[in-house]
C-alpha atoms as a PDB file:
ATOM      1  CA  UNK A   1      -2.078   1.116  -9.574  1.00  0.00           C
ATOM      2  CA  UNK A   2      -0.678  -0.952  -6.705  1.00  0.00           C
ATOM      3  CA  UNK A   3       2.662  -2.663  -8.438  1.00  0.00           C
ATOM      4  CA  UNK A   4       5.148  -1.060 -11.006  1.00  0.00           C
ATOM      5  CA  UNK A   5       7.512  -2.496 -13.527  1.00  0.00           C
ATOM      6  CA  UNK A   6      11.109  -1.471 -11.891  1.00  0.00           C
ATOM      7  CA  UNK A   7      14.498  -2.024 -13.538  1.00  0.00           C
ATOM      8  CA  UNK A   8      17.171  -2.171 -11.305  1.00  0.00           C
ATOM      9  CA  UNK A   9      20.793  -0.747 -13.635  1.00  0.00           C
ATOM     10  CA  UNK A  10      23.226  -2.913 -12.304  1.00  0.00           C
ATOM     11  CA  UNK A  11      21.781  -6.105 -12.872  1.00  0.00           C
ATOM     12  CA  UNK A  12      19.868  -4.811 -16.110  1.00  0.00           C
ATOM     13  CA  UNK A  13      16.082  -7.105 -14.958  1.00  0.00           C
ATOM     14  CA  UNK A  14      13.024  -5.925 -14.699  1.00  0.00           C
ATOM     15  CA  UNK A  15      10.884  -6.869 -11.910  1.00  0.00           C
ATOM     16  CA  UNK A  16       6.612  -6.323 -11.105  1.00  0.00           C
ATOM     17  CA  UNK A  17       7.190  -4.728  -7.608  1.00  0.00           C
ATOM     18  CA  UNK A  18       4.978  -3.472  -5.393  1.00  0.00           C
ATOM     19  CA  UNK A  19       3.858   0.491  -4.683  1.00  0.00           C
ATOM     20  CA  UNK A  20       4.188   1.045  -1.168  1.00  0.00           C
ATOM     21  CA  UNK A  21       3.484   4.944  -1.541  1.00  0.00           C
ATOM     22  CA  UNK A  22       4.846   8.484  -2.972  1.00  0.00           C
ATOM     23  CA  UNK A  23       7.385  10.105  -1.511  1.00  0.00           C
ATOM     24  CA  UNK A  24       7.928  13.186  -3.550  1.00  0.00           C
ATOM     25  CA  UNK A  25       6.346  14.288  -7.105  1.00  0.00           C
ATOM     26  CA  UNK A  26       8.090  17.017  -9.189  1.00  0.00           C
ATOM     27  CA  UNK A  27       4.828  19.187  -9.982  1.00  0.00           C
ATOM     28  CA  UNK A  28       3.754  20.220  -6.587  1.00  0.00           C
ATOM     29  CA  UNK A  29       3.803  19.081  -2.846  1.00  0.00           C
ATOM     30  CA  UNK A  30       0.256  18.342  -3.416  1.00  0.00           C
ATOM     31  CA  UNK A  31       0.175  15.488  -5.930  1.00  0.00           C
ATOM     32  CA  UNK A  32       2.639  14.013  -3.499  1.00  0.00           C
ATOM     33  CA  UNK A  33       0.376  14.578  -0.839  1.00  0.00           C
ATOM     34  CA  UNK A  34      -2.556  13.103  -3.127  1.00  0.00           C
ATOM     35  CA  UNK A  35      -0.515  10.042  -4.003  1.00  0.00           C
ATOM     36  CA  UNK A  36      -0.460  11.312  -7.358  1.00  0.00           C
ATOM     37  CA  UNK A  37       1.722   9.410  -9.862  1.00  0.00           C
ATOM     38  CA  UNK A  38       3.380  11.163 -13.043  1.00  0.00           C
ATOM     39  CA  UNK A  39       7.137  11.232 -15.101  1.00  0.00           C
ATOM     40  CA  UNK A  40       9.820  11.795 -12.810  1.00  0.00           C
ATOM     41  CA  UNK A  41       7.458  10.750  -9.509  1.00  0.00           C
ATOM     42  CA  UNK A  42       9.918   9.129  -6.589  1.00  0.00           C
ATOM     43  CA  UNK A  43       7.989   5.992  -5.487  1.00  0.00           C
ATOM     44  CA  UNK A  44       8.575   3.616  -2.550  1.00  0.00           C
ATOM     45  CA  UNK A  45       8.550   0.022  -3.997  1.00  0.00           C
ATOM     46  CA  UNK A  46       8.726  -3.826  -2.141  1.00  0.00           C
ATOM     47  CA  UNK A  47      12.054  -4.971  -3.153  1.00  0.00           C
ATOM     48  CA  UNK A  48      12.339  -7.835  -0.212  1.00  0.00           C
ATOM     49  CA  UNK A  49      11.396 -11.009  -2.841  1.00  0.00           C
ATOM     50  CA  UNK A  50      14.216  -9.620  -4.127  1.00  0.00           C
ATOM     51  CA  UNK A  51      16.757 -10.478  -1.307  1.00  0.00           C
ATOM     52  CA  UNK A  52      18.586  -7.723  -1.400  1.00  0.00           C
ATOM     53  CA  UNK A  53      21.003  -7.937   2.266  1.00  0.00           C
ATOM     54  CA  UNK A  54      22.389  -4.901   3.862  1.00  0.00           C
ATOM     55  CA  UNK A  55      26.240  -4.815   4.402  1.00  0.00           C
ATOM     56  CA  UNK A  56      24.711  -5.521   8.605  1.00  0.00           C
ATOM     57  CA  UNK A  57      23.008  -8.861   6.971  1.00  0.00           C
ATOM     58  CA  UNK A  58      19.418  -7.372   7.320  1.00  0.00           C
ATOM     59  CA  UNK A  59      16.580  -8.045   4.290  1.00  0.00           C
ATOM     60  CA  UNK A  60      15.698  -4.354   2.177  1.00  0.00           C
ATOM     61  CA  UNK A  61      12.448  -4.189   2.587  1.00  0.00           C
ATOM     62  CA  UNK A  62      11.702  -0.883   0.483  1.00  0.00           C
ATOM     63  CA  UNK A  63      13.704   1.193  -1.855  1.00  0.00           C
ATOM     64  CA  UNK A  64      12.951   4.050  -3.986  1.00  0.00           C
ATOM     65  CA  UNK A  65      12.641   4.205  -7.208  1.00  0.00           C
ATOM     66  CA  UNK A  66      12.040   6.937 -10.534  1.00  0.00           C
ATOM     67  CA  UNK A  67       8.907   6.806 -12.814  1.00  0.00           C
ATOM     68  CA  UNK A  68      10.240   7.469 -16.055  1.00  0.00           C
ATOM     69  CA  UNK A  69       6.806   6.861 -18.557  1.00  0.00           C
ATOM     70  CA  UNK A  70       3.419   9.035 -18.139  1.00  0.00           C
ATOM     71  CA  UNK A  71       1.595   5.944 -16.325  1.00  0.00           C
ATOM     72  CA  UNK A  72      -1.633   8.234 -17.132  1.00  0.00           C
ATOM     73  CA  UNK A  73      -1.109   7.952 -20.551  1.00  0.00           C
ATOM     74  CA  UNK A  74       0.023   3.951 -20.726  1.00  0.00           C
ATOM     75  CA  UNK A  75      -2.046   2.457 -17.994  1.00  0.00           C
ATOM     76  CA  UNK A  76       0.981   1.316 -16.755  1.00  0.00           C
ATOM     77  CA  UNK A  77       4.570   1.922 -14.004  1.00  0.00           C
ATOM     78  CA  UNK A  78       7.600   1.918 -15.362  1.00  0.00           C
ATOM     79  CA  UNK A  79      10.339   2.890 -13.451  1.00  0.00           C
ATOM     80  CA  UNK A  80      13.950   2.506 -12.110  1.00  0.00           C
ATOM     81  CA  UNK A  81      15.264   1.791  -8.899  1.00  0.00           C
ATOM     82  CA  UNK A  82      17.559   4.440  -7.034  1.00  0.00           C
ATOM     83  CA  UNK A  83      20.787   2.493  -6.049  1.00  0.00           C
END
């Protein structure tokens, strides 16, 4: 799976972003290792066509973000963004 559906709370969208890579998974240091995505998996997503600036004026290019369904049960990533 190479993009996930990520909500971002304080503007309450959801946007198709893309995966960059796993940066920690809650059942083991393997499946992180693995790139192994379940519930509760910390991604690194592609928010830049987002346009998010930092307070400096520089683009966000990646941000991470929570997967909150069992993507190996729905085929799919849902997941919210860490702000």
């Amino acid at each position: 799976m190479t993009k996930a559906h990520t909500t971002h709370p304080e503007l309450k969208c959801t946007f198709q972003l893309d995966i960059i890579g796993v940066k920690k998974n809650p059942n083991g240091n393997m499946y992180s290792q693995l790139g192994v995505l379940t519930k509760g998996t910390i991604i690194e997503v592609n928010v830049s066509e987002l346009g998010l600036v930092t307070p400096g004026g520089k683009v966000v290019w990646g941000k991470y973000a929570q997967v909150t369904n069992n993507p190996e049960n729905d085929g799919c990533v849902n997941a919210v963004l860490l702000v």
